[in-house]
C-alpha atoms as a PDB file:
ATOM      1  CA  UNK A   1      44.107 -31.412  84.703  1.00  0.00           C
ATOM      2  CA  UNK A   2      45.209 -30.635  88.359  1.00  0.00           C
ATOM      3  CA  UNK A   3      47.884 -28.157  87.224  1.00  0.00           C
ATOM      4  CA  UNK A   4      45.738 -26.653  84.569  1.00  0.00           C
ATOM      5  CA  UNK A   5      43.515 -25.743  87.384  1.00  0.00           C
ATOM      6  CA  UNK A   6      45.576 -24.629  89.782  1.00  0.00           C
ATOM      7  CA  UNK A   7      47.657 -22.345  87.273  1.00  0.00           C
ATOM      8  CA  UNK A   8      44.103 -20.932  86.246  1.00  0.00           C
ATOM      9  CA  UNK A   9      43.005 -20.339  90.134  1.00  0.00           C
ATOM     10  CA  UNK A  10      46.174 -18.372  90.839  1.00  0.00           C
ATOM     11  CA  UNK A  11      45.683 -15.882  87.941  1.00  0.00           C
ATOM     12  CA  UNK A  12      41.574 -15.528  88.224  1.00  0.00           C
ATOM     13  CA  UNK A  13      42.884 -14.761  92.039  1.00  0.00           C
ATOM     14  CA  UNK A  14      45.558 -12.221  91.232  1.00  0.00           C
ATOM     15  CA  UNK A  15      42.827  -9.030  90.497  1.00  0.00           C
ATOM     16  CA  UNK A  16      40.896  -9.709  93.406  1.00  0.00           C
ATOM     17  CA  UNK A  17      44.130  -9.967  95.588  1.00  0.00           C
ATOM     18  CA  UNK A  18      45.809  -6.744  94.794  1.00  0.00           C
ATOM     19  CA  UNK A  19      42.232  -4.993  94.995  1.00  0.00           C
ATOM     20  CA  UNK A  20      41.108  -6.604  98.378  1.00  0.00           C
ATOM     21  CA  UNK A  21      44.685  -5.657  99.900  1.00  0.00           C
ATOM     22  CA  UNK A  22      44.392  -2.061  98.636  1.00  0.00           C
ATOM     23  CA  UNK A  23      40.488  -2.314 100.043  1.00  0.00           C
ATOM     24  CA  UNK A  24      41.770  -4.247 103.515  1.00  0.00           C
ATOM     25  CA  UNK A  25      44.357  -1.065 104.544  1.00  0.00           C
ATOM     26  CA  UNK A  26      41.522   0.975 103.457  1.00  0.00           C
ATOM     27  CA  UNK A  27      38.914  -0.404 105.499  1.00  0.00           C
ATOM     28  CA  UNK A  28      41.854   0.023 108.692  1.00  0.00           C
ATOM     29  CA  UNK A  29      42.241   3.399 107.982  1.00  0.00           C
ATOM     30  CA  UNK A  30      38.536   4.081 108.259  1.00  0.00           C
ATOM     31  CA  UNK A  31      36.993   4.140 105.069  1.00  0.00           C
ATOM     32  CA  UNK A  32      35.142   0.527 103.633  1.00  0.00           C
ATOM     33  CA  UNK A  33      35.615   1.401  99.445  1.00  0.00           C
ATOM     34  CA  UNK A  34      32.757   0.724  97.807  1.00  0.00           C
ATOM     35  CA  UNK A  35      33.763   2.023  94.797  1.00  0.00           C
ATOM     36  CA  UNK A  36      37.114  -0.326  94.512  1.00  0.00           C
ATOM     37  CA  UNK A  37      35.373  -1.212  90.931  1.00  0.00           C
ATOM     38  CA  UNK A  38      35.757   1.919  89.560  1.00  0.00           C
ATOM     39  CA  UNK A  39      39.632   2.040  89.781  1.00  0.00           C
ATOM     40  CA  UNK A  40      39.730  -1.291  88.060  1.00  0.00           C
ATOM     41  CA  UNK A  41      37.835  -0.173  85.335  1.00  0.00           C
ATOM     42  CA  UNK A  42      39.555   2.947  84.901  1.00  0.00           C
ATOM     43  CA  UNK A  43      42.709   0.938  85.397  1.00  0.00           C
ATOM     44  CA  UNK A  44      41.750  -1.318  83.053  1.00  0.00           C
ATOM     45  CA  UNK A  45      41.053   1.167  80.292  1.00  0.00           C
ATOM     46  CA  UNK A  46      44.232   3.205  80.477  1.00  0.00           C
ATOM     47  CA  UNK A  47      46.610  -0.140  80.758  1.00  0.00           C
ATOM     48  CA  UNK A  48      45.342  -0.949  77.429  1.00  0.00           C
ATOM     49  CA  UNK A  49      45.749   2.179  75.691  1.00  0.00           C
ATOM     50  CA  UNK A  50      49.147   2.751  77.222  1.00  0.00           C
ATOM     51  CA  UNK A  51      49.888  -1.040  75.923  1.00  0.00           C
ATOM     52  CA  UNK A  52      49.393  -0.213  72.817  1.00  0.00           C
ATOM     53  CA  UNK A  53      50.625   3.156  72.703  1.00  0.00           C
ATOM     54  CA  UNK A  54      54.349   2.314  73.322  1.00  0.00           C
ATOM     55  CA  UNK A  55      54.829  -1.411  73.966  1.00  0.00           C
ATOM     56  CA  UNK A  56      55.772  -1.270  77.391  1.00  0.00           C
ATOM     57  CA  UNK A  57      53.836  -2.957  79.994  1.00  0.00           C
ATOM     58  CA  UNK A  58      55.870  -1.022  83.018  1.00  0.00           C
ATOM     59  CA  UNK A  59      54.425   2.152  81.716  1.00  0.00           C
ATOM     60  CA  UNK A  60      50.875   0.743  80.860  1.00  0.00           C
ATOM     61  CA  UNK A  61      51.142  -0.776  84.743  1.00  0.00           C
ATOM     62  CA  UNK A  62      52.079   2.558  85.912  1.00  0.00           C
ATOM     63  CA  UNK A  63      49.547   4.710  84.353  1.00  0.00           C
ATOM     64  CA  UNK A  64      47.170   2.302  85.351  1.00  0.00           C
ATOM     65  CA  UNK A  65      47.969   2.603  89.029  1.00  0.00           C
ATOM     66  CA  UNK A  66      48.163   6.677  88.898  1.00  0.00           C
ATOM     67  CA  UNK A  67      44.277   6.547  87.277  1.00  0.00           C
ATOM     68  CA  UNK A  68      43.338   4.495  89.721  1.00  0.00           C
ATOM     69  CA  UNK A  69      45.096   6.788  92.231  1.00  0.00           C
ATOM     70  CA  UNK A  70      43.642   9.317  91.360  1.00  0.00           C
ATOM     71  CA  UNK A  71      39.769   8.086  91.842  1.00  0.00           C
ATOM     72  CA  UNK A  72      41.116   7.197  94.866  1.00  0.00           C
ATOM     73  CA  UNK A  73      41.990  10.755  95.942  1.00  0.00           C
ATOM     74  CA  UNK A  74      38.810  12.068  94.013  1.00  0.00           C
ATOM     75  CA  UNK A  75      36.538   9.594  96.224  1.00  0.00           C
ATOM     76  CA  UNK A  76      38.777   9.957  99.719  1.00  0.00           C
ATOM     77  CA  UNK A  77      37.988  13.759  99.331  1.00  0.00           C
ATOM     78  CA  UNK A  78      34.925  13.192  98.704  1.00  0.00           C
ATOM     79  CA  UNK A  79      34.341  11.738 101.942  1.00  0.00           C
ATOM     80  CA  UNK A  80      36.748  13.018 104.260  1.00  0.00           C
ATOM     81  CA  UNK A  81      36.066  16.581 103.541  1.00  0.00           C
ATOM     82  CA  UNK A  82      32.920  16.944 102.294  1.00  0.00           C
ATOM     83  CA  UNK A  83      31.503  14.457 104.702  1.00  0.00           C
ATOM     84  CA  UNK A  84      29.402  12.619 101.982  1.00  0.00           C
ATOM     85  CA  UNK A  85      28.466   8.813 103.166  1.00  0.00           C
ATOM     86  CA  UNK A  86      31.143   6.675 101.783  1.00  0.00           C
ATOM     87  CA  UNK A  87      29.131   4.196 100.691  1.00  0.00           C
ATOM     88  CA  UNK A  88      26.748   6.371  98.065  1.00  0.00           C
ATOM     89  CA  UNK A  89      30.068   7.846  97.211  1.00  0.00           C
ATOM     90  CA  UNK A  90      31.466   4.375  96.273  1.00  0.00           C
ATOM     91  CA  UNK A  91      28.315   2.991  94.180  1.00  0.00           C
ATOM     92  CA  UNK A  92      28.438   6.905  92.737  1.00  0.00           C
ATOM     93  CA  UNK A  93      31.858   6.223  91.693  1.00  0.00           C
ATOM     94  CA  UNK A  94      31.192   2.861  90.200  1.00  0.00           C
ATOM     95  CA  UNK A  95      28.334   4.239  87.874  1.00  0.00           C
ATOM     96  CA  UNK A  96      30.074   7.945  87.054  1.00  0.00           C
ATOM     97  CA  UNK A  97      33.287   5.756  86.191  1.00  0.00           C
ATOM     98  CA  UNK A  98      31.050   3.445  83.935  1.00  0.00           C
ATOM     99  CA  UNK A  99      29.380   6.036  81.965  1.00  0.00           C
ATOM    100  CA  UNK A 100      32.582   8.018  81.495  1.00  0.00           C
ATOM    101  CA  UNK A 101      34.477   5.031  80.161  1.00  0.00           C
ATOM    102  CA  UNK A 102      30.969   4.380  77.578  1.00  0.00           C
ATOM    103  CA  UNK A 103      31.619   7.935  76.438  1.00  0.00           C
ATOM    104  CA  UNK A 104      35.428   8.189  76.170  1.00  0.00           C
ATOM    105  CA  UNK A 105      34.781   5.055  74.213  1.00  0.00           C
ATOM    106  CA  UNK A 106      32.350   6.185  71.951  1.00  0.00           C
ATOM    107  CA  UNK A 107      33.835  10.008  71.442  1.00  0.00           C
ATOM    108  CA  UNK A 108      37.752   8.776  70.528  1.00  0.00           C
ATOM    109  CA  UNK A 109      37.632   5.257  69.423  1.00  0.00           C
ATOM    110  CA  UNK A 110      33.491   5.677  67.599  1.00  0.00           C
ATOM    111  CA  UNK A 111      33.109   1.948  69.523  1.00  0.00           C
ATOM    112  CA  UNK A 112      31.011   1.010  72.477  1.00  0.00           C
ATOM    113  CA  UNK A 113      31.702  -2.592  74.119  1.00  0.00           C
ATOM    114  CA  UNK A 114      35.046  -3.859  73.322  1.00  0.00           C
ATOM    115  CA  UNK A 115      38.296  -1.840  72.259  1.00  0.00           C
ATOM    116  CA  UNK A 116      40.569  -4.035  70.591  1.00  0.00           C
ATOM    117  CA  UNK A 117      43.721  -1.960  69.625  1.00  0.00           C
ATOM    118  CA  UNK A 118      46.310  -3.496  67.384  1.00  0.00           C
ATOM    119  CA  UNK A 119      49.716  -5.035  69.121  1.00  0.00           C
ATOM    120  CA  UNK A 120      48.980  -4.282  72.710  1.00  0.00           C
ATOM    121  CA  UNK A 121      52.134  -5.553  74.897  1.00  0.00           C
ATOM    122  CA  UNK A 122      51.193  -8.144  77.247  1.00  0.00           C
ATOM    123  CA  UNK A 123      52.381  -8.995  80.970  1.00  0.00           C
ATOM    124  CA  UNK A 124      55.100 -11.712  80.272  1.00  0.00           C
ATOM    125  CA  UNK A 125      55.438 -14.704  82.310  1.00  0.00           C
ATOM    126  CA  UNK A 126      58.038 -15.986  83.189  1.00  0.00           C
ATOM    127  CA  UNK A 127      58.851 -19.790  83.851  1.00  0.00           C
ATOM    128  CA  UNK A 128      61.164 -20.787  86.085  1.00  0.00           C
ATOM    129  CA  UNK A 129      63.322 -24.017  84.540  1.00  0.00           C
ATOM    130  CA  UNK A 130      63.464 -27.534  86.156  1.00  0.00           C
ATOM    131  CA  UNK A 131      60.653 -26.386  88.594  1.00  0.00           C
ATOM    132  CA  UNK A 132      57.928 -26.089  86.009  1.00  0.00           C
ATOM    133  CA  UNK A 133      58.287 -29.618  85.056  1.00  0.00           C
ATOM    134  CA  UNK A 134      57.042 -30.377  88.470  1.00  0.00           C
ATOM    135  CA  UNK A 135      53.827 -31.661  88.931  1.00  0.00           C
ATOM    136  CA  UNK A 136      51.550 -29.032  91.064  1.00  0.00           C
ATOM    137  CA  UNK A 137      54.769 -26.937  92.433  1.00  0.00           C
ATOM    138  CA  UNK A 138      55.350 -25.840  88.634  1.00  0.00           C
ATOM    139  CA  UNK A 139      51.364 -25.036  88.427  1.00  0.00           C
ATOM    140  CA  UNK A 140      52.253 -22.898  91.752  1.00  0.00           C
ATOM    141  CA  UNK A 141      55.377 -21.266  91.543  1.00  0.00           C
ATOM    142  CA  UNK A 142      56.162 -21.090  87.364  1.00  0.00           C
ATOM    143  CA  UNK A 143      54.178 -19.648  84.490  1.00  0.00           C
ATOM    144  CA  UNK A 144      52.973 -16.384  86.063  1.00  0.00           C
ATOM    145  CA  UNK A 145      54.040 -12.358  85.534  1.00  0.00           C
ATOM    146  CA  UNK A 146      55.422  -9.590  88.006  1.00  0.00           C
ATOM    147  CA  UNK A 147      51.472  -8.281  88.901  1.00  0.00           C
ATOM    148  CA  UNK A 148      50.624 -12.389  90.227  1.00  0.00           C
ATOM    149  CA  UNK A 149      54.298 -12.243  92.237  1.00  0.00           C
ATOM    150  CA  UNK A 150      53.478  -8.922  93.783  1.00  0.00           C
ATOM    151  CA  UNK A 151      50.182  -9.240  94.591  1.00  0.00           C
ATOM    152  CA  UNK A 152      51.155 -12.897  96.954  1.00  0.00           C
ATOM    153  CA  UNK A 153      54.370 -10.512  98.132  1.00  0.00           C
ATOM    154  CA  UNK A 154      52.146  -7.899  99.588  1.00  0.00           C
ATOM    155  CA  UNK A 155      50.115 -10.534 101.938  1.00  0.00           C
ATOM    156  CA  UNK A 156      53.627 -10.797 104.410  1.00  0.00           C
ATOM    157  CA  UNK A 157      54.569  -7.246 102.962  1.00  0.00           C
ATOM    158  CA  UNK A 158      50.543  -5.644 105.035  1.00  0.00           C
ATOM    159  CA  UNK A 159      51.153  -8.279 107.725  1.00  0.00           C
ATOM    160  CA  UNK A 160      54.904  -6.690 108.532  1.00  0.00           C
ATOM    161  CA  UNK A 161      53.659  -3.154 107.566  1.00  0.00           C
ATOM    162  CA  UNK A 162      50.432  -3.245 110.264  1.00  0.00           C
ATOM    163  CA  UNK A 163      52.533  -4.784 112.941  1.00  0.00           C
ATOM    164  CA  UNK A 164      55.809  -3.173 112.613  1.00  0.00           C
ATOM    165  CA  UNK A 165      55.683  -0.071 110.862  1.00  0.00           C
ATOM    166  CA  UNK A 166      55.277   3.335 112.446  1.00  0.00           C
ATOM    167  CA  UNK A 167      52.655   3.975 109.539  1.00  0.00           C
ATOM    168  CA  UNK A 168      50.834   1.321 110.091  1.00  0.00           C
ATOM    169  CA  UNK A 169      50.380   2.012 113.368  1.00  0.00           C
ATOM    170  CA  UNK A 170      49.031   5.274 112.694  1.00  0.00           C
ATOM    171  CA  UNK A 171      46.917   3.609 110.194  1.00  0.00           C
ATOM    172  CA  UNK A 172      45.284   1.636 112.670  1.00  0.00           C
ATOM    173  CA  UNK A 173      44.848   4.434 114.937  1.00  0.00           C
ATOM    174  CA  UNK A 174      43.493   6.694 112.111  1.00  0.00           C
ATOM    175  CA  UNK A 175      40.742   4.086 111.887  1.00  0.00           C
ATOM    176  CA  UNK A 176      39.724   2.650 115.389  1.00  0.00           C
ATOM    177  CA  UNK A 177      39.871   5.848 117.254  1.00  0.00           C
ATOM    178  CA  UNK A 178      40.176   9.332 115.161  1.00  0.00           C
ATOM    179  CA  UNK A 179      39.680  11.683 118.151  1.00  0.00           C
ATOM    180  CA  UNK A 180      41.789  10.355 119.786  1.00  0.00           C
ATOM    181  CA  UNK A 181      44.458  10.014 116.813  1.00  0.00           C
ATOM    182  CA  UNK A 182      44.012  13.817 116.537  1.00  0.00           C
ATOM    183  CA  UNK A 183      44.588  14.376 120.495  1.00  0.00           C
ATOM    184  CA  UNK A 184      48.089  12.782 119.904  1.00  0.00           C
ATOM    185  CA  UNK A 185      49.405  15.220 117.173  1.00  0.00           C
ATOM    186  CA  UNK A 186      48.040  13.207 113.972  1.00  0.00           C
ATOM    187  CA  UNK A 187      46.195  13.561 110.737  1.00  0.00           C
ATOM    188  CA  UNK A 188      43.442  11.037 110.419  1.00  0.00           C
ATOM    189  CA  UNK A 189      42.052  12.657 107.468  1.00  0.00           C
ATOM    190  CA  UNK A 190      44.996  12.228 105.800  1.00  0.00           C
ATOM    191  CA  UNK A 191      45.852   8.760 106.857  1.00  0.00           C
ATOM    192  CA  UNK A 192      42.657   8.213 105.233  1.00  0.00           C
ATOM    193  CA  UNK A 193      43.141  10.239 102.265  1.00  0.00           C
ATOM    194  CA  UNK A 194      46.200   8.437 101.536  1.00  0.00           C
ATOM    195  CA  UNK A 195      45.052   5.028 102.119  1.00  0.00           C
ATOM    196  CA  UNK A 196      42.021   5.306  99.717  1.00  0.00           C
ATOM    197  CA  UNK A 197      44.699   6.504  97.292  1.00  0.00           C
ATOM    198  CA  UNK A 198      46.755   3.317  97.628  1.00  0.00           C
ATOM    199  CA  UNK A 199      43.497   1.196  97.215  1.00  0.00           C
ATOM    200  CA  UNK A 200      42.839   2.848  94.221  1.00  0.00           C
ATOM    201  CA  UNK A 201      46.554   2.385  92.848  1.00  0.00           C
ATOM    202  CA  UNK A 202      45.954  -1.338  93.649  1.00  0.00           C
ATOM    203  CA  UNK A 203      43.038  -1.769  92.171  1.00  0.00           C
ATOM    204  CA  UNK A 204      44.019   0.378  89.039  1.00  0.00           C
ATOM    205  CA  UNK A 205      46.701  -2.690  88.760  1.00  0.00           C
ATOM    206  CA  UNK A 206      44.272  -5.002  89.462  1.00  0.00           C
ATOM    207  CA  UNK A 207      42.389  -3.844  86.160  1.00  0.00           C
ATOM    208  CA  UNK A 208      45.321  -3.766  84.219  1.00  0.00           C
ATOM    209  CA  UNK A 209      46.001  -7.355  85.120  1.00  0.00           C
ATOM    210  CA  UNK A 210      42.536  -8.135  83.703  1.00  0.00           C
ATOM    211  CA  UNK A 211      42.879  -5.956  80.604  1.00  0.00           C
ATOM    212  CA  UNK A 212      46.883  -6.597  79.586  1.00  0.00           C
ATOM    213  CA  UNK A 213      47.705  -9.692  81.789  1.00  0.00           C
ATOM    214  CA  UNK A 214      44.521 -11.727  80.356  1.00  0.00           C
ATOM    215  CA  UNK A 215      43.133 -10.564  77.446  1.00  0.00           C
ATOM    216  CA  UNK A 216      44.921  -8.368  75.602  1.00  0.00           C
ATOM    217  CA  UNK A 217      41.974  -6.449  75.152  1.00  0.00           C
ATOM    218  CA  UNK A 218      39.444  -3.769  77.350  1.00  0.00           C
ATOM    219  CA  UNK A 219      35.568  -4.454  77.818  1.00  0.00           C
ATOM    220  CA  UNK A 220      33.299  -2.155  79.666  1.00  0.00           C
ATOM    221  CA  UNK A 221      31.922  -5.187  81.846  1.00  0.00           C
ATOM    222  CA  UNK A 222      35.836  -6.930  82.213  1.00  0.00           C
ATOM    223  CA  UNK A 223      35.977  -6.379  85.988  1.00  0.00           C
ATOM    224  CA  UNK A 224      32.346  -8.224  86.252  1.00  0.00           C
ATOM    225  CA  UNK A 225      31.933  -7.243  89.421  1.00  0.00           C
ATOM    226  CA  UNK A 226      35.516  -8.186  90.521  1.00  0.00           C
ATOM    227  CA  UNK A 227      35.563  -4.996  92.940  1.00  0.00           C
ATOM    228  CA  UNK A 228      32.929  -6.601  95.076  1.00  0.00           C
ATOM    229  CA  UNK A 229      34.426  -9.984  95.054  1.00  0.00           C
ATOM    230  CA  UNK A 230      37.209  -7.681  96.877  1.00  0.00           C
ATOM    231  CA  UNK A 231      35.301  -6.204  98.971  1.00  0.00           C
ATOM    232  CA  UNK A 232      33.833  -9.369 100.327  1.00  0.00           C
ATOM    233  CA  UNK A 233      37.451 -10.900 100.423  1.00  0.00           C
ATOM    234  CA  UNK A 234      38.803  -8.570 102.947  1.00  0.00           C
ATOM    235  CA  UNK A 235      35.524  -8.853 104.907  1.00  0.00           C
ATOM    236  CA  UNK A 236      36.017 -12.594 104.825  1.00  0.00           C
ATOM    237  CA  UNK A 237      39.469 -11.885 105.957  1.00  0.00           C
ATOM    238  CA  UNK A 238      38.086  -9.616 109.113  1.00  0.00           C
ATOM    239  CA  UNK A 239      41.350  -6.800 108.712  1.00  0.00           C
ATOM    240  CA  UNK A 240      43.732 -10.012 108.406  1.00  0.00           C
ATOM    241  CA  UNK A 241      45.986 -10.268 105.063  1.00  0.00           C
ATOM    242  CA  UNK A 242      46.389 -13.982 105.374  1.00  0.00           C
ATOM    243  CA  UNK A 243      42.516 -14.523 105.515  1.00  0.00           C
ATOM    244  CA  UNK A 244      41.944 -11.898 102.674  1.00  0.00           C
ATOM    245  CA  UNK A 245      44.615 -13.497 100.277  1.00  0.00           C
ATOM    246  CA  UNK A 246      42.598 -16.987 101.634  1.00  0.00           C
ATOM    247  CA  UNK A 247      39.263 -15.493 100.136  1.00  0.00           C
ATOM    248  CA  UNK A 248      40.954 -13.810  97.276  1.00  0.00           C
ATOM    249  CA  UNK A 249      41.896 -17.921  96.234  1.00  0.00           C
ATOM    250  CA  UNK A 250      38.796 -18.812  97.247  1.00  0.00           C
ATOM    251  CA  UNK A 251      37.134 -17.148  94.618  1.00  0.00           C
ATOM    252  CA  UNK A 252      39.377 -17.826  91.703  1.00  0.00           C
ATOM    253  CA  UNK A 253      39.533 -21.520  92.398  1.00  0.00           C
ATOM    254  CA  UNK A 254      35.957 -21.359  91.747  1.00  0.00           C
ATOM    255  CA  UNK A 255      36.284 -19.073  88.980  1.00  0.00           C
ATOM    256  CA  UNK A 256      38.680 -21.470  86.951  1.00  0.00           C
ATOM    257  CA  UNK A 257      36.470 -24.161  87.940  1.00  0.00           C
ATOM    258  CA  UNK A 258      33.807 -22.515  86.390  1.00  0.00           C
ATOM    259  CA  UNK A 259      35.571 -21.871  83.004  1.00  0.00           C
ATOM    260  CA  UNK A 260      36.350 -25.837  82.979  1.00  0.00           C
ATOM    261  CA  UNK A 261      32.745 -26.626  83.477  1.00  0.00           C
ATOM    262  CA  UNK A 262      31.645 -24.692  80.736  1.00  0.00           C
ATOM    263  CA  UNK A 263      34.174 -26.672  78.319  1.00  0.00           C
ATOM    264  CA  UNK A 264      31.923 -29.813  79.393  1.00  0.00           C
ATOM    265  CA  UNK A 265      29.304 -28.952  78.211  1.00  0.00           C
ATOM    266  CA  UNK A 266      27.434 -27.701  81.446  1.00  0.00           C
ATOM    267  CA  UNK A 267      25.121 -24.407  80.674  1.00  0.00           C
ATOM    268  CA  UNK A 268      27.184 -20.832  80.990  1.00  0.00           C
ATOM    269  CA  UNK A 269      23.977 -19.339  82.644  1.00  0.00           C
ATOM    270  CA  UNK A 270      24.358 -21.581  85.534  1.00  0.00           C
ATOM    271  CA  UNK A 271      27.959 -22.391  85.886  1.00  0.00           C
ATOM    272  CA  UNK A 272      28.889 -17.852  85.635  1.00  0.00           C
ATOM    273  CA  UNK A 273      27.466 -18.215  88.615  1.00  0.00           C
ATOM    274  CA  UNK A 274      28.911 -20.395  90.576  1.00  0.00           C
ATOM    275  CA  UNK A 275      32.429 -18.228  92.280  1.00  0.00           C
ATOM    276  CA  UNK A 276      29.719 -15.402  92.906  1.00  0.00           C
ATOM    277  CA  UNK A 277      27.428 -17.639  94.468  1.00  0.00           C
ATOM    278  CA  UNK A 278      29.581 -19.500  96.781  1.00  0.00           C
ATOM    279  CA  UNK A 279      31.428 -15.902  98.208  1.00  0.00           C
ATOM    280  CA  UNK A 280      27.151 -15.566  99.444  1.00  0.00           C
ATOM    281  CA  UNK A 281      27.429 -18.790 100.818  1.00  0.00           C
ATOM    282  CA  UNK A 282      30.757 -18.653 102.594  1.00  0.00           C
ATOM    283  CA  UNK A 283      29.742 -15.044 103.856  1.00  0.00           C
ATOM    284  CA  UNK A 284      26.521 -16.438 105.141  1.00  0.00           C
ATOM    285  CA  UNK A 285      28.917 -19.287 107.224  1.00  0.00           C
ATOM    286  CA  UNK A 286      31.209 -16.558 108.466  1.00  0.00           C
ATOM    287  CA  UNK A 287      28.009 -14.716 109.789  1.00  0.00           C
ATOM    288  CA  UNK A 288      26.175 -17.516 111.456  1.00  0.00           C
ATOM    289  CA  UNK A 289      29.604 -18.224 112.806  1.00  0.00           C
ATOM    290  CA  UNK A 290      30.217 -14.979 114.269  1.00  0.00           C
ATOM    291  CA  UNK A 291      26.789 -14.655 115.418  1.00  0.00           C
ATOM    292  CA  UNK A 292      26.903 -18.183 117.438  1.00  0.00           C
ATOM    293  CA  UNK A 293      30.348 -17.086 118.860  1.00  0.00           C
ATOM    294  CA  UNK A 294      29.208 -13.920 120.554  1.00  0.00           C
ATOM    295  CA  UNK A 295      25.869 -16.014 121.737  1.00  0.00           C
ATOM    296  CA  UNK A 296      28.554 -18.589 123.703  1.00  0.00           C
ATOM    297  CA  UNK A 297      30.363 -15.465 125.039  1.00  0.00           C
ATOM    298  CA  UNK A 298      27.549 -13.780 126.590  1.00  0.00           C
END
């Protein structure tokens, strides 16, 4: 029961991971994504047709990534040179995104809803022998495909890249201080430009997990909100990769918990809710928290 859970936490966690890291180095560089949603569903879309297209998940995983690049870019521009508010822009995104993916589906496949295409190549997973005969450690560390391995890799891989990295550094500076970024020699614009495109590439993989690593099939609502769950992740994690990945497993412990509660006969209405209801109450903690801290301090 244990392992069954844990195994199920780690891959409801691995979407809102790579998203909320792409959304976290975002957020440094100056820009808070709304519209990290619309890369997954994008992502989402073109993983499965590329899937199915040629059998290979590496080229469904990269096409997947470049459209969600690319609304990246589209958005970043959007904001950084046209000096639209970034978070209309975002929601914008999120509903142009929608509706385009309703149409595409309509106009080439004559379906709305669900696209189920025949013998659409999976994410494998790979099990590691001896250890996934252990109890809990094989749960952890066997079972799972390249996207749940590199989204865990990237927590130390943002940590070392923010602290030790010449990039990163300019990333940070491109965010807390863009004058003075500028005064030095650099290009916060496109610090920015480029970090909105790498948290659409993340979340572009973070829809093709959902679409090719879960189901084997594309829905219009498959993210369900997942881009938010992000969003509030590396809020939760206040600019901190260990903290976000914390939130990220936050939510899918609850979201596996959730699917198990519905195989007991609890009502769906009530338990659906549950992992979105408890990020509200765990952001409402952090808050109060914050708010009591500063209160001592002054």
């Amino acid at each position: 029961m244990i392992d069954n859970l844990i195994h199920a936490a780690l891959i409801m966690t691995t979407p809102v991971l790579l998203a909320a890291i792409g959304g976290l180095i975002n957020r440094i560089g100056g820009i808070v994504n709304i519209g990290l949603d619309s890369s997954m569903l994008v992502g989402a879309l073109v993983a499965v047709i590329l899937a199915a297209g040629n059998g290979s998940w590496a080229v469904a995983l990269a096409g997947a990534g470049l459209a969600g690049a690319v609304m990246g870019l589209l958005m970043s521009l959007t904001i950084t040179r046209l000096d639209a508010n970034e978070i209309i822009v975002g929601l914008g995104f999120n509903i142009v995104a929608a509706g385009l993916v309703r149409f595409f589906l309509k106009s080439a496949y004559d379906t709305s809803g669900t696209l189920s295409l025949p013998d659409v190549t999976r994410l494998p997973r790979w099990d590691i022998p001896v250890v996934q005969d252990i109890p809990v450690l094989g749960a952890i560390l066997s079972g799972h495909d390249v996207l749940t391995w590199a989204a865990w890799l990237m927590v130390p891989a943002t940590v070392w890249f923010l602290r030790r990295t010449r990039p990163g550094l300019r990333l940070r500076a491109a965010g807390a201080g863009p004058r003075a970024a500028r005064a030095l020699g650099l290009d916060p614009l496109f610090t920015r430009d480029m970090s909105t495109v790498f948290a659409g590439l993340m979340s572009g993989l973070a829809g093709a997990y959902l679409s090719i690593g879960v189901v084997g099939v594309f829905n219009e609502g498959i993210t369900a909100g997942r881009g938010f769950i992000a969003l509030a992740a590396f809020y939760f994690g206040r600019n901190r990769p260990v903290l976000t990945a914390i939130g990220a497993l936050l939510f899918g412990f609850f979201d596996a918990f959730q699917i198990r509660l519905q195989g007991r006969g609890v009502p769906a209405e009530l338990v659906q809710m549950l992992p979105y209801a408890m990020v509200v109450v765990i952001l409402t903690f952090i808050a109060i928290s914050a708010r009591r801290a500063r209160g001592a301090r002054s």
